[in-house]
N, C-alpha and C. Protein backbone atom coordinates (compact mmCIF):
# COMPACT_ATOMS: atom_id res chain seq x y z
N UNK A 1 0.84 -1.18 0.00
CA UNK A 1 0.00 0.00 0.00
C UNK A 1 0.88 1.24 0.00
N UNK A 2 0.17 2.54 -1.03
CA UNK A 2 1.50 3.46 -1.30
C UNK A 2 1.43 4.12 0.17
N UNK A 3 0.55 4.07 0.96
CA UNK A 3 0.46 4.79 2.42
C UNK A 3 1.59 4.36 3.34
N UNK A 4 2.10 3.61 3.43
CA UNK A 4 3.45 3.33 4.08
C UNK A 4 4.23 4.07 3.22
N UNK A 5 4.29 4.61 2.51
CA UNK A 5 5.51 5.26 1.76
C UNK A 5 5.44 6.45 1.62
N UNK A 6 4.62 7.54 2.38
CA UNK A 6 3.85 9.11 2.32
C UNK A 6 4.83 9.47 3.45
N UNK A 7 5.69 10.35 2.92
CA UNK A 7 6.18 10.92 3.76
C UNK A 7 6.02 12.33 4.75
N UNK A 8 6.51 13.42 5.09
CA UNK A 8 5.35 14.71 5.85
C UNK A 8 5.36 15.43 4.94
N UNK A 9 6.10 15.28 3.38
CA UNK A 9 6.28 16.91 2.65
C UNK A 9 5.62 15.81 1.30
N UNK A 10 5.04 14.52 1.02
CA UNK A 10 4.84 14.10 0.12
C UNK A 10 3.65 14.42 -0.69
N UNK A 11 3.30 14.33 -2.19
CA UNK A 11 2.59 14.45 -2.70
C UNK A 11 1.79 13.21 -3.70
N UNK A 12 0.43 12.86 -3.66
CA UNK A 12 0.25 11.97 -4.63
C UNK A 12 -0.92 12.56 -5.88
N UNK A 13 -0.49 11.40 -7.04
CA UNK A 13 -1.64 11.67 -7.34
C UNK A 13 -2.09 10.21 -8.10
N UNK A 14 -3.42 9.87 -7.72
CA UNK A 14 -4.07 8.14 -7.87
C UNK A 14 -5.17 8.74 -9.09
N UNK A 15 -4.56 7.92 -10.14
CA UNK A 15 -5.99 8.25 -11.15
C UNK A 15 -6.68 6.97 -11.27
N UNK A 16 -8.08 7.30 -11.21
CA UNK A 16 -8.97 6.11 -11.93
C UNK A 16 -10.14 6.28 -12.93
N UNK A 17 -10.97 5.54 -13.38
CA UNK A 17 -11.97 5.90 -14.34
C UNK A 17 -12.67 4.97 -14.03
N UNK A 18 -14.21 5.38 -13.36
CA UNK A 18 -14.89 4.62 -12.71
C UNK A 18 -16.08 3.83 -13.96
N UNK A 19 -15.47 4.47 -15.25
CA UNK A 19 -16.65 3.97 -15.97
C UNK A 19 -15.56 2.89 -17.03
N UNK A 20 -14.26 2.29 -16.12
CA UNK A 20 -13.73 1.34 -16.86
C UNK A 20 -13.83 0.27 -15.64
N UNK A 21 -14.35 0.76 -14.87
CA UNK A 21 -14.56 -1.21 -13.84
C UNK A 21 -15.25 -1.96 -14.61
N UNK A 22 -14.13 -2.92 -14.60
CA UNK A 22 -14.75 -4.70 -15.16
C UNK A 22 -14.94 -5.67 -14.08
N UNK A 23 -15.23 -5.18 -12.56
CA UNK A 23 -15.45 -6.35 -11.61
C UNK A 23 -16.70 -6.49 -11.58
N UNK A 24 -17.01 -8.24 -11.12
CA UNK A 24 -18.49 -9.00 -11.20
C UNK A 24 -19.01 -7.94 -10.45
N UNK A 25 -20.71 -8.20 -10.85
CA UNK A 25 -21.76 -7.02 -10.33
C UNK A 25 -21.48 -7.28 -8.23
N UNK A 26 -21.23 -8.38 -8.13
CA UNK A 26 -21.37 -8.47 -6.03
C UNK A 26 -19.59 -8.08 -5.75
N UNK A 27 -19.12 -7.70 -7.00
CA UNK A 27 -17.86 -7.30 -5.96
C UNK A 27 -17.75 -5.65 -6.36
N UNK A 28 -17.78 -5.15 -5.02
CA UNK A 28 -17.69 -3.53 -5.06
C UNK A 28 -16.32 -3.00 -5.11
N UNK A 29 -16.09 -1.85 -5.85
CA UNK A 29 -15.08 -1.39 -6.49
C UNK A 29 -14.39 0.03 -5.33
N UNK A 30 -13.32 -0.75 -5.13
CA UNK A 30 -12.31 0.15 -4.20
C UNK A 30 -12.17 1.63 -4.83
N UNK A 31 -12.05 1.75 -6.27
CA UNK A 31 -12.21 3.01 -6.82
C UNK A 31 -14.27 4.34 -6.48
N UNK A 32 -14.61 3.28 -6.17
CA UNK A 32 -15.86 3.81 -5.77
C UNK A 32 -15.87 4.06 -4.20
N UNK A 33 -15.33 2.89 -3.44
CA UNK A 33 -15.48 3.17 -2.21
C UNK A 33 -14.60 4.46 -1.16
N UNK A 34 -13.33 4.42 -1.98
CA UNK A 34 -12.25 5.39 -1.67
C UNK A 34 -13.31 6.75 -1.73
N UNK A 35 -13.58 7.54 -3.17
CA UNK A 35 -14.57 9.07 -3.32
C UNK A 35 -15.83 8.83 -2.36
N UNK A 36 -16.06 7.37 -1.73
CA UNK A 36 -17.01 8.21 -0.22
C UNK A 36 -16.61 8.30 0.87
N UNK A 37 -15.45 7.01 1.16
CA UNK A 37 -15.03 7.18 2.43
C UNK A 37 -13.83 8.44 2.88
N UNK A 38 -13.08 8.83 1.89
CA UNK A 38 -12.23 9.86 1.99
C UNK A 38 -12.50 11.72 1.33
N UNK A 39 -13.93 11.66 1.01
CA UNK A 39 -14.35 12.91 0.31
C UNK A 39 -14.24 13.70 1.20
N UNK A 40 -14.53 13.85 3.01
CA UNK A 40 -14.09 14.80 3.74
C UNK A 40 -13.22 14.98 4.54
N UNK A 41 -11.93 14.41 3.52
CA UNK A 41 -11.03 14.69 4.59
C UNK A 41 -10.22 15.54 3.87
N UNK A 42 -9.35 16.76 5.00
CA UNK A 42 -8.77 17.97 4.31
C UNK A 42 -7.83 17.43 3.75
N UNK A 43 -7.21 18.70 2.70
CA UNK A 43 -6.19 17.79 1.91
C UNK A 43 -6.04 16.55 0.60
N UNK A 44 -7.18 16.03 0.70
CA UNK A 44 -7.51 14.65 -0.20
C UNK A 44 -8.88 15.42 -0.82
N UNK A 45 -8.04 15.40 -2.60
CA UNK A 45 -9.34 16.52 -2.97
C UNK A 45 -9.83 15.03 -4.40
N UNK A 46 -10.82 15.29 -4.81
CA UNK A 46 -11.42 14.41 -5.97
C UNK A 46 -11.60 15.38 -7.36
N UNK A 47 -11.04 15.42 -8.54
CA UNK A 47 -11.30 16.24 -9.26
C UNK A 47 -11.82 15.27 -10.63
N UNK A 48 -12.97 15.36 -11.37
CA UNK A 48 -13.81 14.60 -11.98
C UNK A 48 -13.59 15.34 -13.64
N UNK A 49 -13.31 14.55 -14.20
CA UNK A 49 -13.04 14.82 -15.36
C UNK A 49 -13.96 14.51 -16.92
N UNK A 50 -14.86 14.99 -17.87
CA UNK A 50 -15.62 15.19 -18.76
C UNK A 50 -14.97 14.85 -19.99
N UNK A 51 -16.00 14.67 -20.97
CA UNK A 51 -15.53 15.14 -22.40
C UNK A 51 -15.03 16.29 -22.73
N UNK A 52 -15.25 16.83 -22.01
CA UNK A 52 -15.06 18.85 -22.16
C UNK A 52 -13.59 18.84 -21.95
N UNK A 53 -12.86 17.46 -20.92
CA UNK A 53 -11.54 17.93 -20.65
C UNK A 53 -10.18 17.13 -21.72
N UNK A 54 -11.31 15.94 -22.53
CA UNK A 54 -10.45 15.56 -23.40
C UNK A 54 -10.00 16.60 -24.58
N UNK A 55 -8.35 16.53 -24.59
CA UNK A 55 -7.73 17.38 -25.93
C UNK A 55 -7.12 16.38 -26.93
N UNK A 56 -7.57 15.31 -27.03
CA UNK A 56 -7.01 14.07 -28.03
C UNK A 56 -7.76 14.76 -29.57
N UNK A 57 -7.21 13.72 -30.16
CA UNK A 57 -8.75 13.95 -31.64
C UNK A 57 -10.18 13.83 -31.41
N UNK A 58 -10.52 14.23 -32.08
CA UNK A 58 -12.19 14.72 -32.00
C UNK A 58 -13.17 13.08 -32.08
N UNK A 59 -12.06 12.01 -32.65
CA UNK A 59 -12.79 11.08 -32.91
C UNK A 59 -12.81 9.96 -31.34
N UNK A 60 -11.84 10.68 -30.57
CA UNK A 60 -11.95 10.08 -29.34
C UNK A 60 -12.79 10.46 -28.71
N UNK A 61 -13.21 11.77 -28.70
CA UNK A 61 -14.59 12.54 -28.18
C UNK A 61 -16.14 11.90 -28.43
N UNK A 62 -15.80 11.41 -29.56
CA UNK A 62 -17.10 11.14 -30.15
C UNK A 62 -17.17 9.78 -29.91
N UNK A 63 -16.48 8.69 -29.59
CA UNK A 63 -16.31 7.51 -29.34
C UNK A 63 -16.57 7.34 -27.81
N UNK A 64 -16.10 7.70 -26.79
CA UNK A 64 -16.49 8.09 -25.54
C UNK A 64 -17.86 8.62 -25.29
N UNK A 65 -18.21 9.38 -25.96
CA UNK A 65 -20.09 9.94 -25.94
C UNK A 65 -20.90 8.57 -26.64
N UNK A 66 -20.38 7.68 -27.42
CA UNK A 66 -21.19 7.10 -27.98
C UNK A 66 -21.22 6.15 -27.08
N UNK A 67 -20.44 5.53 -26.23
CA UNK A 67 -20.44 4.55 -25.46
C UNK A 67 -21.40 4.95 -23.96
N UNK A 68 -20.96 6.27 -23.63
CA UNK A 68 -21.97 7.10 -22.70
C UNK A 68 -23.13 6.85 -22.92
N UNK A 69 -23.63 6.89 -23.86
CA UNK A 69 -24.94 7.38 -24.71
C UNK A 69 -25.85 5.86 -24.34
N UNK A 70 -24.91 4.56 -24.44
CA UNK A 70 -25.46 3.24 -24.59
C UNK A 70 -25.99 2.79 -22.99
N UNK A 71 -27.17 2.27 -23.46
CA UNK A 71 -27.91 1.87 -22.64
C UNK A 71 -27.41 0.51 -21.05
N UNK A 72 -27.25 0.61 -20.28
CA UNK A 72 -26.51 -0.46 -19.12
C UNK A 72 -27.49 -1.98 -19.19
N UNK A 73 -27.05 -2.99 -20.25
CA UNK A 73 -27.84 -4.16 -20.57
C UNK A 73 -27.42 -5.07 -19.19
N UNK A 74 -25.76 -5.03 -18.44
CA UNK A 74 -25.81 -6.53 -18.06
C UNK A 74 -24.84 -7.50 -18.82
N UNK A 75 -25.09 -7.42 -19.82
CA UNK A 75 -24.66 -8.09 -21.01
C UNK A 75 -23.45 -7.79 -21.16
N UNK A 76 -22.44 -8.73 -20.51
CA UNK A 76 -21.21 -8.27 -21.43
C UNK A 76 -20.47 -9.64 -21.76
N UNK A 77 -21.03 -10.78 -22.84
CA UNK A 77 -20.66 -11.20 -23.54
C UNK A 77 -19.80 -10.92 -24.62
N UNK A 78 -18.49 -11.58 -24.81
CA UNK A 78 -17.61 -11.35 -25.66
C UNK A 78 -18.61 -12.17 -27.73
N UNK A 79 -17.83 -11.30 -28.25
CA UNK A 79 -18.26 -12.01 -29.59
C UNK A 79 -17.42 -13.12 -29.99
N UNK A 80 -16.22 -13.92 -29.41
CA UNK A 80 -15.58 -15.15 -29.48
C UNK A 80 -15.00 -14.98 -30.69
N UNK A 81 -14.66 -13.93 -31.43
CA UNK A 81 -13.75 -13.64 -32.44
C UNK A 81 -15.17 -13.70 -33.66
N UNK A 82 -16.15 -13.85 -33.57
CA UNK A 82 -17.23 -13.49 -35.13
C UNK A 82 -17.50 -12.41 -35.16
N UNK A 83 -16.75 -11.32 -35.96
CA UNK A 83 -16.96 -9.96 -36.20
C UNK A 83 -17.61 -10.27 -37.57
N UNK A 84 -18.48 -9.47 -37.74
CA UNK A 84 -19.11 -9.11 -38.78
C UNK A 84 -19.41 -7.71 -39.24
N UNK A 85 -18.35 -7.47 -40.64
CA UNK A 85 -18.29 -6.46 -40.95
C UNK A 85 -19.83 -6.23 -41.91
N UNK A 86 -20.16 -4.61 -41.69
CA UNK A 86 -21.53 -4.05 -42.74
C UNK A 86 -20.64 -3.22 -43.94
């Protein structure tokens, strides 16, 4: 744990992206539990980041909204390699 290693003048910074958890639906995600159990404490700030803050290509923008956009099925079956191109 990096907390044994914080020294009195140290600085961190922990990134995550809560809309890339791939754990089963009954196991709860340490990246979720950390922004409630530590949101009031001084010093330990949460800063949340948008489409608005991506500066990549425009086609990453639009790829990220489209996946936003999709409905939460459950479903996350792989296609086992049968792509089918239109």
């Amino acid at each position: 744990m990096f907390l044994t290693r914080m020294g009195a003048s140290a600085k961190f910074i922990v990134t995550g992206d809560i809309t890339q958890i791939d754990l089963p639906r009954n196991q709860s995600s340490g990246l979720i539990q950390v922004t409630r159990i530590l949101n009031n404490i001084p010093g330990i700030d949460f800063i949340y980041l948008n489409e608005k803050d991506i500066i990549r290509h425009k086609l990453v923008v639009q790829i990220i909204n489209a996946y936003s956009n999709q409905p939460k099925t459950g479903n996350n079956k792989q296609n086992n390699g049968n792509h089918n191109k239109n």
